[in-house]
Protein backbone atom coordinates (compact mmCIF):
# COMPACT_ATOMS: atom_id res chain seq x y z
CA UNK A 1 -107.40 68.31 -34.06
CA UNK A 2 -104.76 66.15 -34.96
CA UNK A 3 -103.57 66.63 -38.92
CA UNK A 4 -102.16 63.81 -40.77
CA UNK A 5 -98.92 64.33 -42.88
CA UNK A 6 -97.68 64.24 -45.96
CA UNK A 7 -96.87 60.33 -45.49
CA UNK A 8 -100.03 59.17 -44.03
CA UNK A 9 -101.94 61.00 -46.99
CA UNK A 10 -99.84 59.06 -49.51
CA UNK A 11 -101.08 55.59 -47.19
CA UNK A 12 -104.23 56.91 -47.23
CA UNK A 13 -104.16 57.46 -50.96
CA UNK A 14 -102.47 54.04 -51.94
CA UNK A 15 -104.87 52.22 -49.83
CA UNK A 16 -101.90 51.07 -47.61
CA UNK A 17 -103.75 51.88 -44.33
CA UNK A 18 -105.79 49.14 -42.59
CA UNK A 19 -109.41 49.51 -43.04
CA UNK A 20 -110.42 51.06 -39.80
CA UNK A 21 -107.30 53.96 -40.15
CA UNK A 22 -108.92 54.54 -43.76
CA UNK A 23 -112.24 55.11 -42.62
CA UNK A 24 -111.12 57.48 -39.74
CA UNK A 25 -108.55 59.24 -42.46
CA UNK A 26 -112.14 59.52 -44.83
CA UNK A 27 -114.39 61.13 -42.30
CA UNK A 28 -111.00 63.86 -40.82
CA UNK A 29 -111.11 64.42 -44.90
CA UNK A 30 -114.88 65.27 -44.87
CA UNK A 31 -114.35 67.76 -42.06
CA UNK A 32 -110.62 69.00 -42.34
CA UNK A 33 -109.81 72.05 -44.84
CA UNK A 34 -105.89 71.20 -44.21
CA UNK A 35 -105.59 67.92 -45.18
CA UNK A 36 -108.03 67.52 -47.68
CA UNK A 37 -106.20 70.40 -49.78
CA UNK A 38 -102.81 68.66 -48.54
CA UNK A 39 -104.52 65.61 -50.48
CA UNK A 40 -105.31 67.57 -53.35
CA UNK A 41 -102.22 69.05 -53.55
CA UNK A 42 -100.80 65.69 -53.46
CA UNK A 43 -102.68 63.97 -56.04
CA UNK A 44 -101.93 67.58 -58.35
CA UNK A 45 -98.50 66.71 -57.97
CA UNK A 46 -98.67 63.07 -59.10
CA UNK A 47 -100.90 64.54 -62.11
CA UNK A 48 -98.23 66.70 -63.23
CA UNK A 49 -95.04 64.13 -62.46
CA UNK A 50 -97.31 61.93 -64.90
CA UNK A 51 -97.74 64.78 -67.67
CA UNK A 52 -93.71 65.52 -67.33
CA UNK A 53 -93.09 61.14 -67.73
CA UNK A 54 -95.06 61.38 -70.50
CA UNK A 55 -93.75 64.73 -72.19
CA UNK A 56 -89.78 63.19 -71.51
CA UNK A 57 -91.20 60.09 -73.54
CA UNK A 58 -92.62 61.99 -76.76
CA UNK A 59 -89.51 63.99 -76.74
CA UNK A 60 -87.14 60.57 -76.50
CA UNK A 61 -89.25 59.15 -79.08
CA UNK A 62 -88.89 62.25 -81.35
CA UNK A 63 -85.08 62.42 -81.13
CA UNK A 64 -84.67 58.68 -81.44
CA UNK A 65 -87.12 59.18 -84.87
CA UNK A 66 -84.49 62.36 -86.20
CA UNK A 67 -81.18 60.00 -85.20
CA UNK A 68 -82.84 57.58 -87.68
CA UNK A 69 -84.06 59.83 -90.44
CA UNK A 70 -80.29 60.99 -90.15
CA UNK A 71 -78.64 57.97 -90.70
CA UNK A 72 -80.65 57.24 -93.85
């Protein structure tokens, strides 16, 4: 059984395979343990580079709000 990588799972996930490769993808998914934790682990990853954007903006926006309080 052929396992798809990294890269194809990020097509797959960003619907930039054609139709046909996304339904084969889907139904490998449905049966392969591999790749569908590869995919998990994939979209985990995106979850948390989203949490650590988001974090890195409070913490900007915090800092910028002390600079001002400063030069008051």
């Amino acid at each position: 059984m052929k396992h798809y990588s990294k890269e194809e799972l990020e097509l797959y996930r960003n619907h930039q395979m054609s139709v046909l490769k996304r339904i084969v993808c889907a139904g490998h998914l449905n049966e392969c343990r591999i790749c569908s934790r590869r995919l998990k682990e994939l979209e985990a990853d995106d979850l948390f580079l989203n949490e650590l954007r988001s974090s890195i903006r409070i913490f900007q926006e915090v800092q910028k709000k002390k600079e001002h309080i400063r030069e008051c």
